[in-house]
Protein backbone atom coordinates (compact mmCIF):
# COMPACT_ATOMS: atom_id res chain seq x y z
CA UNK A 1 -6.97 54.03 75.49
CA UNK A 2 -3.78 52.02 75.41
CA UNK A 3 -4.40 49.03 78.32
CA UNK A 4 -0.69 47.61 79.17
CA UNK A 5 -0.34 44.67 80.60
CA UNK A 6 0.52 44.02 84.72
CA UNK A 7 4.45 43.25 83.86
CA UNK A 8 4.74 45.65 81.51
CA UNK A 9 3.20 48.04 84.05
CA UNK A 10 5.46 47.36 86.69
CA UNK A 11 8.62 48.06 84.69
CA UNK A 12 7.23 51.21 83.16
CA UNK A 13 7.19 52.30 87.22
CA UNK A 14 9.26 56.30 87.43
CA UNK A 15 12.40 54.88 89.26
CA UNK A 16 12.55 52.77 86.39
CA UNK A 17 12.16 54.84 83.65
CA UNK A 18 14.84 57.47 85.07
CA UNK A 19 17.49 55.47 86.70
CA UNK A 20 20.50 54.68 84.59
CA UNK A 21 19.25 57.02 81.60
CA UNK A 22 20.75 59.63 80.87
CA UNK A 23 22.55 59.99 83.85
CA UNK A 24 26.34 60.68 84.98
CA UNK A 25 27.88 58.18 86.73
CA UNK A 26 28.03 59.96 89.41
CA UNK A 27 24.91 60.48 91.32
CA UNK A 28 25.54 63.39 93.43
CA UNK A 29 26.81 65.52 89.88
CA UNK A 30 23.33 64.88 88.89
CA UNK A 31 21.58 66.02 91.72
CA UNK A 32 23.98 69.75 91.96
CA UNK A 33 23.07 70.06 88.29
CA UNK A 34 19.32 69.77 89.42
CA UNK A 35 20.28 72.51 91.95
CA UNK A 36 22.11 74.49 89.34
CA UNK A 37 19.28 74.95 86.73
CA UNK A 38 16.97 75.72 89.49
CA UNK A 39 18.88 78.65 91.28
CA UNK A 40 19.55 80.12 87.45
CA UNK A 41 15.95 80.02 87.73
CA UNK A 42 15.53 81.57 90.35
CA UNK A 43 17.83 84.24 89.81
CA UNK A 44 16.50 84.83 86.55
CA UNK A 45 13.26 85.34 88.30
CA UNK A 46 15.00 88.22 90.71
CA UNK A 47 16.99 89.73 88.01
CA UNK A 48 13.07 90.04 86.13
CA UNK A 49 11.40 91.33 89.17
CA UNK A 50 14.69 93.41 90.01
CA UNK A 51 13.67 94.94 86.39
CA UNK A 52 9.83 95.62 86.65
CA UNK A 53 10.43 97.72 89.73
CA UNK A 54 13.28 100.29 87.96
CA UNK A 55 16.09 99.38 90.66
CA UNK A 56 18.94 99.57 87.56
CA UNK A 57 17.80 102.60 86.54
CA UNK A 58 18.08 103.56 90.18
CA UNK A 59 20.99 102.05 91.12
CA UNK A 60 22.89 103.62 87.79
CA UNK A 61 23.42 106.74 89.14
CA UNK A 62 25.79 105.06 91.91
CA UNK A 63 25.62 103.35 94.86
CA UNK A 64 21.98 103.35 96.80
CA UNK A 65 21.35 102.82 100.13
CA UNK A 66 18.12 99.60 100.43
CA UNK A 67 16.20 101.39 102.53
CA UNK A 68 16.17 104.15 100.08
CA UNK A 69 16.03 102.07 97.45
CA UNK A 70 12.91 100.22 98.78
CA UNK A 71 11.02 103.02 99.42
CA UNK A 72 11.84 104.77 95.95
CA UNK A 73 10.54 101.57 94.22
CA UNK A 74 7.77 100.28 96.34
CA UNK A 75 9.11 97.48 97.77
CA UNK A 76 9.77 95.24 100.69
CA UNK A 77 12.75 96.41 102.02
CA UNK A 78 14.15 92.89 103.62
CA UNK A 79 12.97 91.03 100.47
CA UNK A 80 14.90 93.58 98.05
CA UNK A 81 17.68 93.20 100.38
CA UNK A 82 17.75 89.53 100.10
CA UNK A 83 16.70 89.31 96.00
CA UNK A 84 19.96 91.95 95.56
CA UNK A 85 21.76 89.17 98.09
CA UNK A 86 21.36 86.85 95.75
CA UNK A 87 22.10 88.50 93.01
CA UNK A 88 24.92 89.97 93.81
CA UNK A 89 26.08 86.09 94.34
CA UNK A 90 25.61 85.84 91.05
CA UNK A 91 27.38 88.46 90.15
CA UNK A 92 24.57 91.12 88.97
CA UNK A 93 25.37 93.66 91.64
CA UNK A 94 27.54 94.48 94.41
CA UNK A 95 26.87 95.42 97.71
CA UNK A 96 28.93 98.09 99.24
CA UNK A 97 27.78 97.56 103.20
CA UNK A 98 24.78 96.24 105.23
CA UNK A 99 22.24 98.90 103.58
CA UNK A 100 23.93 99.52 100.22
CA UNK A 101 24.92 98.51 96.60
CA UNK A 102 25.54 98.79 93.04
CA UNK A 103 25.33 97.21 89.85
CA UNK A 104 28.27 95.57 88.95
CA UNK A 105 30.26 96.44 85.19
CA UNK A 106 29.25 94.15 82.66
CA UNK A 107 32.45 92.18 81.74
């Protein structure tokens, strides 16, 4: 067991082990690249569950209404609407209307 001493311990404290490392010099770029690797996340998360439940199979065909879509894959129908939402900010598919979409073509 390492014992540190009180001074020591008080400048080992998080703000200052973070602050001024590593960090652009301007604060606010830091905190939307935060944001940035955790919607990739999170749409890398979709795009995987997206996967598991067939929906580009489905949707390769053509365009697919979500209701449809939902009930041909077992799912939610509002929460695949809103995962396929998001995706299709990202660019993975498109959606035609309210109850449809589509992949998009791979660039």
């Amino acid at each position: 067991m390492v014992i540190v001493n009180r001074e020591r311990r008080r400048s080992l404290r998080w703000p200052a082990l973070i602050w001024g490392v590593g960090m652009a010099a301007d604060p606010v770029a830091d905190i939307k690249a935060v944001f940035d690797i955790l919607e990739t996340g999170i749409a890398w998360h979709c795009v995987c569950a997206v996967t598991r439940l067939d929906v580009p199979d489905r949707l390769a065909g053509g365009p697919f209404p979500v209701p449809q879509l939902a009930a041909a894959v077992g799912a939610h129908e509002d929460s695949l609407r809103r995962v396929l939402r998001l995706l299709s900010d990202h660019g993975s598919t498109q959606p035609l209307q309210r109850s449809a979409c589509k992949t998009s073509p791979m660039p």
